[in-house]
PDB file of N, CA and C in Angstrom:
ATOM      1  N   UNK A   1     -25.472 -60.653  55.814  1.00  0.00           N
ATOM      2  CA  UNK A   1     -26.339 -61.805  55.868  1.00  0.00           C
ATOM      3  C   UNK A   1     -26.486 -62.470  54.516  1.00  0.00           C
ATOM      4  N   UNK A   2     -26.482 -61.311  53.344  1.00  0.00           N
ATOM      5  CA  UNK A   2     -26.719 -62.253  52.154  1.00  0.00           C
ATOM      6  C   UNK A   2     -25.991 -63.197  51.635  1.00  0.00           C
ATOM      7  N   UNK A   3     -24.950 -63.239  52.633  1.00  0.00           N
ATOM      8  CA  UNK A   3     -23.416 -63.994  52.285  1.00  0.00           C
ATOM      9  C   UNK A   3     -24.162 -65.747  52.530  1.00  0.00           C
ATOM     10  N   UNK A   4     -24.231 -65.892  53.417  1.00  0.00           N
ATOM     11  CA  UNK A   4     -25.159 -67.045  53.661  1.00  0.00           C
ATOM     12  C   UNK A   4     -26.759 -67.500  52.841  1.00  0.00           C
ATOM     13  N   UNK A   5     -26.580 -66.815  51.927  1.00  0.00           N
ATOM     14  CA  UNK A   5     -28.397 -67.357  51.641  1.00  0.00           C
ATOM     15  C   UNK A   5     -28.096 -68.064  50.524  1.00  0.00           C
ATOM     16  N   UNK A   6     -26.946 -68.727  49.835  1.00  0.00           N
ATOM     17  CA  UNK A   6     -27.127 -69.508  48.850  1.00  0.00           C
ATOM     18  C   UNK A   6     -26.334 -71.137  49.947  1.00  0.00           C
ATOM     19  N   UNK A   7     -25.831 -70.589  50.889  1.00  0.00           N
ATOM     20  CA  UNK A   7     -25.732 -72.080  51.705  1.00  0.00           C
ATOM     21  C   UNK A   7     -26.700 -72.943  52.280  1.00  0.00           C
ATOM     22  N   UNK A   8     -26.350 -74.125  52.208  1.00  0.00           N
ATOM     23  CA  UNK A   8     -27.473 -74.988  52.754  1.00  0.00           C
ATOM     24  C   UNK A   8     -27.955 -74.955  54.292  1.00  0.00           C
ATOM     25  N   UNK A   9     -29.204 -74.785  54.807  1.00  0.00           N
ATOM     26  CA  UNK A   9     -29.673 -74.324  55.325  1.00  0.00           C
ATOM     27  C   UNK A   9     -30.060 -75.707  56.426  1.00  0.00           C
ATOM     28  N   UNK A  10     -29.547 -75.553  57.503  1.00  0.00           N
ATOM     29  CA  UNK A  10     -30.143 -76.414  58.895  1.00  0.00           C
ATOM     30  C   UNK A  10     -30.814 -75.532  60.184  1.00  0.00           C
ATOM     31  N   UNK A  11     -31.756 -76.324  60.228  1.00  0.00           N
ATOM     32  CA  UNK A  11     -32.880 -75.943  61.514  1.00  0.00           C
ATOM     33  C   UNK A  11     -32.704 -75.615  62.467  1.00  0.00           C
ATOM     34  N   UNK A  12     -32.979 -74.683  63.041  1.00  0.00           N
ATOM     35  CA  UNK A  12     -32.604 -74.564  64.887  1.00  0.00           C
ATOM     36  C   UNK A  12     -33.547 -74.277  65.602  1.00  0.00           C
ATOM     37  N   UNK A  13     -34.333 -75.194  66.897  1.00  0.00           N
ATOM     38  CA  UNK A  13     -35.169 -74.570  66.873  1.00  0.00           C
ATOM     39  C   UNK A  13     -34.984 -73.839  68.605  1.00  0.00           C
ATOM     40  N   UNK A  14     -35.937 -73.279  69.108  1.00  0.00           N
ATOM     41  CA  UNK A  14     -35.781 -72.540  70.815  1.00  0.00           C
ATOM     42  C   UNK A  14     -37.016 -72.671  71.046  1.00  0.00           C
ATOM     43  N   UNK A  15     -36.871 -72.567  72.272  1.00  0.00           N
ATOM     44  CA  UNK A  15     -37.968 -72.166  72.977  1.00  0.00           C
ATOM     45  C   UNK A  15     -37.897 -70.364  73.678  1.00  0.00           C
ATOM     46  N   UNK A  16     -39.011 -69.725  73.409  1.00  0.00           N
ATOM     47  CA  UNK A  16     -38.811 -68.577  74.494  1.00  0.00           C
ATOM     48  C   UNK A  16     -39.803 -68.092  74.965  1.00  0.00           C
ATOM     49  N   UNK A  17     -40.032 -67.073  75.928  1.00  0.00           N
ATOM     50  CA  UNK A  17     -41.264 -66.438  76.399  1.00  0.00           C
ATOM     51  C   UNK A  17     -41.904 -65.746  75.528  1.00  0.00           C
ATOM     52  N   UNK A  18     -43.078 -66.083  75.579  1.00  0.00           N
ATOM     53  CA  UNK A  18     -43.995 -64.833  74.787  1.00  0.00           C
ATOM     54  C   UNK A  18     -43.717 -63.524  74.853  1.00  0.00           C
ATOM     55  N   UNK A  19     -43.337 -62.884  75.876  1.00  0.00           N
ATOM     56  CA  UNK A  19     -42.717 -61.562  76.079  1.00  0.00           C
ATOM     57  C   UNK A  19     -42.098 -61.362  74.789  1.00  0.00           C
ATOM     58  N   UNK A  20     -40.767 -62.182  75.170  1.00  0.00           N
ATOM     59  CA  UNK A  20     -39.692 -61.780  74.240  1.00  0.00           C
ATOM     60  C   UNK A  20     -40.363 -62.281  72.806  1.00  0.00           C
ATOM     61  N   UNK A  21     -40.540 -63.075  72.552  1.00  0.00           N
ATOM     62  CA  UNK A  21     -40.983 -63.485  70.918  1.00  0.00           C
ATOM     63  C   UNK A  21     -41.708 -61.948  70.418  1.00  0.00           C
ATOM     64  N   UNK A  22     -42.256 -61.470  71.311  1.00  0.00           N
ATOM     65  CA  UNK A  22     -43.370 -60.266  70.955  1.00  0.00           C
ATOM     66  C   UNK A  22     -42.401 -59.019  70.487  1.00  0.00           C
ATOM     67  N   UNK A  23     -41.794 -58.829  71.619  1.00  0.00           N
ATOM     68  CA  UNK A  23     -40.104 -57.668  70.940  1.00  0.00           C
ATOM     69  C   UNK A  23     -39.399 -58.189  70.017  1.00  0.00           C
ATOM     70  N   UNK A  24     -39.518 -59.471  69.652  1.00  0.00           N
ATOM     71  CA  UNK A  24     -38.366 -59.678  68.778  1.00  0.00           C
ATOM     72  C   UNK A  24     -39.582 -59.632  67.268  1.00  0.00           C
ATOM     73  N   UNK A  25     -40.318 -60.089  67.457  1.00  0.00           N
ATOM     74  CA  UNK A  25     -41.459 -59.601  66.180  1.00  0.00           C
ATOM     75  C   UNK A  25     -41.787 -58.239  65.945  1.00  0.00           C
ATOM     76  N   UNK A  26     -42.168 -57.481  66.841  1.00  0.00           N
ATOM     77  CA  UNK A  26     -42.201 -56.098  66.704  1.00  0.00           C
ATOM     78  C   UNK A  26     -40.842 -55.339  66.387  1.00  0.00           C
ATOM     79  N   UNK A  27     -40.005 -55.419  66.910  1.00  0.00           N
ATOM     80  CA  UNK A  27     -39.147 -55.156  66.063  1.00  0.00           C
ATOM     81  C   UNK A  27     -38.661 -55.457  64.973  1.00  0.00           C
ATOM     82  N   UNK A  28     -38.536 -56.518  64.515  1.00  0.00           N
ATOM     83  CA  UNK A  28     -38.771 -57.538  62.986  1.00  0.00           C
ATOM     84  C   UNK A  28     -39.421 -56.186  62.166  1.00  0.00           C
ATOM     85  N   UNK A  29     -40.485 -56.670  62.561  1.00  0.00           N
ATOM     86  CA  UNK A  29     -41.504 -55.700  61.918  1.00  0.00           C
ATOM     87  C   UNK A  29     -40.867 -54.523  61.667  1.00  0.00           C
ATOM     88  N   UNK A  30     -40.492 -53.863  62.254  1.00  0.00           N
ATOM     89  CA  UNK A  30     -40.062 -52.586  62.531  1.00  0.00           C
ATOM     90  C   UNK A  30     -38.987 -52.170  61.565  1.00  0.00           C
ATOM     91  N   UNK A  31     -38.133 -53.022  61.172  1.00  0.00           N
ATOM     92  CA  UNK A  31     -37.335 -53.259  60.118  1.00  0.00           C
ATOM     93  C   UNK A  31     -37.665 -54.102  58.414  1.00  0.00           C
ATOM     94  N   UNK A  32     -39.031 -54.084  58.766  1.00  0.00           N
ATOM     95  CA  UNK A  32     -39.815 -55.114  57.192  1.00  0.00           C
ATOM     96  C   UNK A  32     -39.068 -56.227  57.175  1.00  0.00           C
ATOM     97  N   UNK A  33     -38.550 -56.862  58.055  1.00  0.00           N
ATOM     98  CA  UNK A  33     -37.926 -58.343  58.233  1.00  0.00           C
ATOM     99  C   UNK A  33     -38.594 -59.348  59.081  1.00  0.00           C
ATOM    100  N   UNK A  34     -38.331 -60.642  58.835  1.00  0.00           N
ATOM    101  CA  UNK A  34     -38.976 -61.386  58.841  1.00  0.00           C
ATOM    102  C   UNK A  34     -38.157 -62.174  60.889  1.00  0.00           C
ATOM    103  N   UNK A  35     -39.519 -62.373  61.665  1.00  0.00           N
ATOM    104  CA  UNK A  35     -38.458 -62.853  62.515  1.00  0.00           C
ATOM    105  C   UNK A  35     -36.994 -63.981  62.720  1.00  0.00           C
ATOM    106  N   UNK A  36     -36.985 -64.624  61.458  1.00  0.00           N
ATOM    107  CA  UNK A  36     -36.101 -65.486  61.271  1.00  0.00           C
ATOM    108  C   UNK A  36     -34.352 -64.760  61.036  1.00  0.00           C
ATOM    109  N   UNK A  37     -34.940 -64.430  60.200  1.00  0.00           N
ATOM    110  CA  UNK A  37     -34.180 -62.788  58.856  1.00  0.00           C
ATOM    111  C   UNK A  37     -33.398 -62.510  60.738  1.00  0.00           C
ATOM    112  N   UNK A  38     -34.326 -61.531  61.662  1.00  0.00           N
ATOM    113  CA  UNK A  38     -33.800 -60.726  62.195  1.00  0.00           C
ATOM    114  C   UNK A  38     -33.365 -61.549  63.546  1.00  0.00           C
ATOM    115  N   UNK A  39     -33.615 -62.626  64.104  1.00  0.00           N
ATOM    116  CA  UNK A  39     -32.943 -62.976  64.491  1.00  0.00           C
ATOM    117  C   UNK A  39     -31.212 -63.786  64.414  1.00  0.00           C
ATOM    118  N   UNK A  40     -31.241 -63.898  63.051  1.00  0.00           N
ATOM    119  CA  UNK A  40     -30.350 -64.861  62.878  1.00  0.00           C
ATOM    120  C   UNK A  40     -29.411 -63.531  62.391  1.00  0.00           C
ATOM    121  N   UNK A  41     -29.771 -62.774  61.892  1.00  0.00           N
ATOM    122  CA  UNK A  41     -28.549 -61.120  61.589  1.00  0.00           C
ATOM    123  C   UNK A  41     -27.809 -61.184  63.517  1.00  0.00           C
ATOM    124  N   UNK A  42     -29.067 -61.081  64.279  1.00  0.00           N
ATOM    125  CA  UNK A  42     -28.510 -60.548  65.573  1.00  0.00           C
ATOM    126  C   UNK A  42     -27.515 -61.994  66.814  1.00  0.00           C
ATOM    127  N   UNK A  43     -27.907 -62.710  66.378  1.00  0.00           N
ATOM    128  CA  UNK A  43     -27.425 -63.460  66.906  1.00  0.00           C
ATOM    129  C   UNK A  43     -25.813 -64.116  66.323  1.00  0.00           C
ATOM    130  N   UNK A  44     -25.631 -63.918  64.772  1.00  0.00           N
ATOM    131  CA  UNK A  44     -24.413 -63.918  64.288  1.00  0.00           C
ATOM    132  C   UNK A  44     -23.391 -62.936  64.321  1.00  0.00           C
ATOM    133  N   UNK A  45     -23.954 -61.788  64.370  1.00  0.00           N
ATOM    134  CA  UNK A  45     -23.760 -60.343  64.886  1.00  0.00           C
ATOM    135  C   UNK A  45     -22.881 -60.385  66.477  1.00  0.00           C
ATOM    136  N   UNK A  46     -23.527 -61.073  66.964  1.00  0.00           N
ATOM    137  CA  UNK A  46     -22.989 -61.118  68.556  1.00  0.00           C
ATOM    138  C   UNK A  46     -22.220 -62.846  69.046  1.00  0.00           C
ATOM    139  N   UNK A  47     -22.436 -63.376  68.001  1.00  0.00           N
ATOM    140  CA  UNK A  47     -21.163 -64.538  68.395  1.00  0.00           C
ATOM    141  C   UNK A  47     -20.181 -63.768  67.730  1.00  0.00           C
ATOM    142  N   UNK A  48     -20.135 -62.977  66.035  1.00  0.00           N
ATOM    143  CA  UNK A  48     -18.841 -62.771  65.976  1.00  0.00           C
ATOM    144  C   UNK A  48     -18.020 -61.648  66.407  1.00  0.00           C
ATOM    145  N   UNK A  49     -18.509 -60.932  67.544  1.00  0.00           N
ATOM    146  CA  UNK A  49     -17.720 -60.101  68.069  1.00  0.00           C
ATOM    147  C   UNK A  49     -17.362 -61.117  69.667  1.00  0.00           C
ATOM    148  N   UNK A  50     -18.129 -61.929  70.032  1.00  0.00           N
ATOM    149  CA  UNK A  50     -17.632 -63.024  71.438  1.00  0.00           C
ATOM    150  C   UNK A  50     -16.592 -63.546  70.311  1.00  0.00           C
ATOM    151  N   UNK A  51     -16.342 -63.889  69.248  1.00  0.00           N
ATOM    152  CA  UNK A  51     -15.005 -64.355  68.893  1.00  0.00           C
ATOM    153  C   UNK A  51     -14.080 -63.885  68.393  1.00  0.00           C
ATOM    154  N   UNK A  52     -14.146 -62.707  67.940  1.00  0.00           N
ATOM    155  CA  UNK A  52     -13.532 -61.641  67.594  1.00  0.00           C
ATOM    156  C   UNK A  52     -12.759 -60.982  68.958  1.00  0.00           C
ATOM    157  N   UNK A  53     -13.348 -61.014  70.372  1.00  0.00           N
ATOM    158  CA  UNK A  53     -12.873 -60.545  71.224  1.00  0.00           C
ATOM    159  C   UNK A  53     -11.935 -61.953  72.217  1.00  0.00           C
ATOM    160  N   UNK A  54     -12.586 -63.465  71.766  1.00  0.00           N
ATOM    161  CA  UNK A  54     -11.987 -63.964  72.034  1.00  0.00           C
ATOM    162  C   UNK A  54     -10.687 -64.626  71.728  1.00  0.00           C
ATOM    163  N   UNK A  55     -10.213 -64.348  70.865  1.00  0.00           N
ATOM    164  CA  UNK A  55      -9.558 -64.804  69.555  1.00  0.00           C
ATOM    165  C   UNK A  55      -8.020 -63.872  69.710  1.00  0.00           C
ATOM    166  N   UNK A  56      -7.104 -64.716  70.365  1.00  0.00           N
ATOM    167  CA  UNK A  56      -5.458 -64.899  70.779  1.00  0.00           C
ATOM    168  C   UNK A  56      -5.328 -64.216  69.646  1.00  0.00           C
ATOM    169  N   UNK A  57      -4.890 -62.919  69.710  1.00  0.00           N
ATOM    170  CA  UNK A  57      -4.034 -61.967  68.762  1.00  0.00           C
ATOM    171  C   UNK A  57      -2.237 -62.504  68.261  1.00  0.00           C
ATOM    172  N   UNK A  58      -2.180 -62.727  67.276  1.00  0.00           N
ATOM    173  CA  UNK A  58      -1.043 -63.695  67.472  1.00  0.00           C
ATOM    174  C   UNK A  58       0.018 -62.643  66.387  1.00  0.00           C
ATOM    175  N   UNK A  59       0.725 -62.479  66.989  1.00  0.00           N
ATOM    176  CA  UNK A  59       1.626 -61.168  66.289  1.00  0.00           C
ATOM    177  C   UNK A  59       2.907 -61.594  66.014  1.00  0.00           C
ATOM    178  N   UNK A  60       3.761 -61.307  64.908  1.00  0.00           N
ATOM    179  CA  UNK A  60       5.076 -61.300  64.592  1.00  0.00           C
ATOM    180  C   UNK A  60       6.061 -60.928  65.969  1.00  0.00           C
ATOM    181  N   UNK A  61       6.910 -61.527  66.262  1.00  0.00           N
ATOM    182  CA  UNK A  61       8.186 -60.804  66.795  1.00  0.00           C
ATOM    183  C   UNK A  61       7.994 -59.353  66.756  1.00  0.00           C
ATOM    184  N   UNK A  62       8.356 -58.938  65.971  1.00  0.00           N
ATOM    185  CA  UNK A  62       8.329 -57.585  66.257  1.00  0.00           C
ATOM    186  C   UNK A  62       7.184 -56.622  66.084  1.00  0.00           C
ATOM    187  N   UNK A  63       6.236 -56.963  65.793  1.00  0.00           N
ATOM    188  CA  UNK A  63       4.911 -56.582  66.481  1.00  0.00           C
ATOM    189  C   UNK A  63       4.693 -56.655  67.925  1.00  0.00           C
ATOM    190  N   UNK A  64       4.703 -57.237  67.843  1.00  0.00           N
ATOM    191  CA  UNK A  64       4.626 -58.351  69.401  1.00  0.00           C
ATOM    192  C   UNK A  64       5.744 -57.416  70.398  1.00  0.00           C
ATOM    193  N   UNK A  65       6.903 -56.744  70.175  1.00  0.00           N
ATOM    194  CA  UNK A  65       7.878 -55.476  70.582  1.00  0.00           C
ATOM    195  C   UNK A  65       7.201 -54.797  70.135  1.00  0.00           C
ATOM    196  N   UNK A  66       6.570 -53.720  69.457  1.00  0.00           N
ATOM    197  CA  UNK A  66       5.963 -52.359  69.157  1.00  0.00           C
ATOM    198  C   UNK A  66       4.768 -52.869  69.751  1.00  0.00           C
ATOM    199  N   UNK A  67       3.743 -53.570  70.014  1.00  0.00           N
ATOM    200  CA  UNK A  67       2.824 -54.030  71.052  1.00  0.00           C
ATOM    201  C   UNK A  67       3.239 -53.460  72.590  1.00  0.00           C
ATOM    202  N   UNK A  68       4.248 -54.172  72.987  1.00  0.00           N
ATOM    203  CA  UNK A  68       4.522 -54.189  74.525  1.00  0.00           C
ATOM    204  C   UNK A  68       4.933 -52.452  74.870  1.00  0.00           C
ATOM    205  N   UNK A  69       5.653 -51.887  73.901  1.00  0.00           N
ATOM    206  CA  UNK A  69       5.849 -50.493  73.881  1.00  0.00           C
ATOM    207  C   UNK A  69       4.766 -49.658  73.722  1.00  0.00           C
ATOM    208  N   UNK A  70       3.857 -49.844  72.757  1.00  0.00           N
ATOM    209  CA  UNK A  70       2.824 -49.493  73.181  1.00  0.00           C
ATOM    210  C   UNK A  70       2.040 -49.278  74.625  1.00  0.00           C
ATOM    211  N   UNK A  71       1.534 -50.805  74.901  1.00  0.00           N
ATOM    212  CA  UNK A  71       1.000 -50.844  75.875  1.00  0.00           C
ATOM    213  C   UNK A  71       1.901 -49.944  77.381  1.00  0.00           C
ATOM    214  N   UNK A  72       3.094 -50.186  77.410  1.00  0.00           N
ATOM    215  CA  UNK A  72       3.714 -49.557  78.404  1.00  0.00           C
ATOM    216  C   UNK A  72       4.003 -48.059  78.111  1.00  0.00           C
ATOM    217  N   UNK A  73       3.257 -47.696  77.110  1.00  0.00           N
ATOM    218  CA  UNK A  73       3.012 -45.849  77.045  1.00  0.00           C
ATOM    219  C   UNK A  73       4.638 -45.518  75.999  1.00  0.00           C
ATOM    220  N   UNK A  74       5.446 -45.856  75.756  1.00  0.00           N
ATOM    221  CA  UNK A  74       6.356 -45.886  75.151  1.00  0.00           C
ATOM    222  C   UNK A  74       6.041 -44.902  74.054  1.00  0.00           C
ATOM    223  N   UNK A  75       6.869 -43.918  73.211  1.00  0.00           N
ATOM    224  CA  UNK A  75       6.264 -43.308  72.041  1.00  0.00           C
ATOM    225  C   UNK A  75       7.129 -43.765  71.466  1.00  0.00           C
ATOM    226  N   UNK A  76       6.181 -44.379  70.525  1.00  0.00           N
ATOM    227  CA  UNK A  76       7.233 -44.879  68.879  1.00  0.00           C
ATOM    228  C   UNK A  76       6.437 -44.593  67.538  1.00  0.00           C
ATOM    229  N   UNK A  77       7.664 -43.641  67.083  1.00  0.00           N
ATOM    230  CA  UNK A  77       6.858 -43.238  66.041  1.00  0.00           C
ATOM    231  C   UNK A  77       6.573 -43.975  64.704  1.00  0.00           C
ATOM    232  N   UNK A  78       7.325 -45.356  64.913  1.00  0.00           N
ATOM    233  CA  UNK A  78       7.322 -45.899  63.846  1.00  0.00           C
ATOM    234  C   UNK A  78       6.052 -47.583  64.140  1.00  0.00           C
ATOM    235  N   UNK A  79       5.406 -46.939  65.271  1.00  0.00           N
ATOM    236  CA  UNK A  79       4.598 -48.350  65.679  1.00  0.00           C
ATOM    237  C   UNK A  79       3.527 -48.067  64.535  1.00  0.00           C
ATOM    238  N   UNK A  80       3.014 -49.327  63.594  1.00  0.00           N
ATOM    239  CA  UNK A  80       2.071 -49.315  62.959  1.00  0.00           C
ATOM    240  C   UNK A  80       0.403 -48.726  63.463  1.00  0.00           C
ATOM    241  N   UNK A  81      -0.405 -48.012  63.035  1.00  0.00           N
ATOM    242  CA  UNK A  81      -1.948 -47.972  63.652  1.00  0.00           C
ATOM    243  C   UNK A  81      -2.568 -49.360  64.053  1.00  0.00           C
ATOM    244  N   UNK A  82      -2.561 -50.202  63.192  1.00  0.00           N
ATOM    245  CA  UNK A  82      -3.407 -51.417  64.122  1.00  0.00           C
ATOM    246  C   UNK A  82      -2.479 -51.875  65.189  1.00  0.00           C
ATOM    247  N   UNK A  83      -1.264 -51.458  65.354  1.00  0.00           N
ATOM    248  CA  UNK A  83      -1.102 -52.704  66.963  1.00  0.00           C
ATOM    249  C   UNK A  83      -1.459 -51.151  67.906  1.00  0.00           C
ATOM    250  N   UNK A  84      -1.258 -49.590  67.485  1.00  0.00           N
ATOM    251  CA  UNK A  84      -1.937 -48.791  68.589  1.00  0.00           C
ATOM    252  C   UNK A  84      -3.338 -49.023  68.712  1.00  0.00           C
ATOM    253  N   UNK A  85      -4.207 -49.761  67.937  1.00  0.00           N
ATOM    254  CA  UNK A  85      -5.540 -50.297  68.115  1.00  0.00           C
ATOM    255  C   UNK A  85      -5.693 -51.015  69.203  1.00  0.00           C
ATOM    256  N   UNK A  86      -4.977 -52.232  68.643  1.00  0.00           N
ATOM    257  CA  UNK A  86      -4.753 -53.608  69.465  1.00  0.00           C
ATOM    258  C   UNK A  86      -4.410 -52.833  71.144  1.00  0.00           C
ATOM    259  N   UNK A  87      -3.550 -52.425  71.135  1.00  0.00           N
ATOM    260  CA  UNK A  87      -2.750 -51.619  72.745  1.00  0.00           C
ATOM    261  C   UNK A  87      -4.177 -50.918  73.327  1.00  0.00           C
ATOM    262  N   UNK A  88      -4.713 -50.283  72.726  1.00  0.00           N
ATOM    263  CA  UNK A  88      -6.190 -49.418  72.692  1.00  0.00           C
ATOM    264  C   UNK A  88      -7.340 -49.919  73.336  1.00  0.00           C
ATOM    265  N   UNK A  89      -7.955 -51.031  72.616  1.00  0.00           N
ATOM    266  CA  UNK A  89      -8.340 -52.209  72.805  1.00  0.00           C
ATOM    267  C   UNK A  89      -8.523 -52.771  74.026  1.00  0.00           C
ATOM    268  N   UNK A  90      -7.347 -53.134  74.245  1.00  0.00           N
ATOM    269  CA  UNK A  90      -6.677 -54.218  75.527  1.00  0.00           C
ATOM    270  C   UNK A  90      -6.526 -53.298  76.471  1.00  0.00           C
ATOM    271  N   UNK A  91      -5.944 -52.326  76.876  1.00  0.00           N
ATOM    272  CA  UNK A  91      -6.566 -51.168  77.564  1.00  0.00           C
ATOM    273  C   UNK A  91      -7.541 -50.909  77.928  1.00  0.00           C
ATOM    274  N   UNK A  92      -8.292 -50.750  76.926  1.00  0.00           N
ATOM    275  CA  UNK A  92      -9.681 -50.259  77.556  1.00  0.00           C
ATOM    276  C   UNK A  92     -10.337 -51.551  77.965  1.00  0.00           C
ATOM    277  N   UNK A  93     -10.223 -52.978  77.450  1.00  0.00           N
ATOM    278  CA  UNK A  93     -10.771 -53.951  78.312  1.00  0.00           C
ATOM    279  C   UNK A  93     -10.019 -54.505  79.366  1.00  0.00           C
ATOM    280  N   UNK A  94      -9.054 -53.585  79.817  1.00  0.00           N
ATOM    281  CA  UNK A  94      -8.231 -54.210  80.980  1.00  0.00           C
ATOM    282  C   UNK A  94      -8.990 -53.690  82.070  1.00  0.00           C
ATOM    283  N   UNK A  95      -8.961 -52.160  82.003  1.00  0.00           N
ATOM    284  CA  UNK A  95      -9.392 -51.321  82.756  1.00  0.00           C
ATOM    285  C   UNK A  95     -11.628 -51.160  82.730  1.00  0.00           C
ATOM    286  N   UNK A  96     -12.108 -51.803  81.986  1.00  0.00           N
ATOM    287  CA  UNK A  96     -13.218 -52.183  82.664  1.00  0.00           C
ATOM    288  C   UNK A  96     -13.717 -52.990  83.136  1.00  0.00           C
ATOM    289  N   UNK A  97     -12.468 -54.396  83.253  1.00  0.00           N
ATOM    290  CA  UNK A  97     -12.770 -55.369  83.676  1.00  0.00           C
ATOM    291  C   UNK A  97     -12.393 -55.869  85.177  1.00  0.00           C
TER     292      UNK A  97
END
């Protein structure tokens, strides 16, 4: 978050239920942060994994071959760890979706 606190700063505002304003303050609290502080950690927090998960993996040629071998169970011993991530990954969100 501290990455952002010397940028210039625009307003946003919401509306929400008292309920929730009350959990999101008590928890605030709960962390000595301020509800602004802790909403704006959680809400950047969770767009950048919606874009992180949305976001076209775009691989070399031959990544893109040690990928597909992967995914089709293939053993290669020379496939890098992040595309057995990537294969990992996509797997496991194939199969809970």
């Amino acid at each position: 978050m501290s990455q952002y606190t010397t940028e210039q700063s625009t307003r946003m505002d919401m509306r929400v239920p008292q309920p929730v304003r009350d959990i999101i303050d008590r928890a605030a609290a709960m962390q000595g942060r301020t509800r602004t502080d802790f909403v704006l950690e959680a809400a950047l927090e969770k767009a950048e994994q919606i874009i992180e998960r949305q976001t076209i993996i775009r691989l070399a040629l031959q990544d893109q071959e040690l990928l597909v071998k992967a995914l089709t169970r293939d053993r290669v011993e020379d496939t890098p760890q992040y595309v057995k991530d990537i294969a990992q990954e996509y797997t496991a969100r194939v199969i809970s979706e």
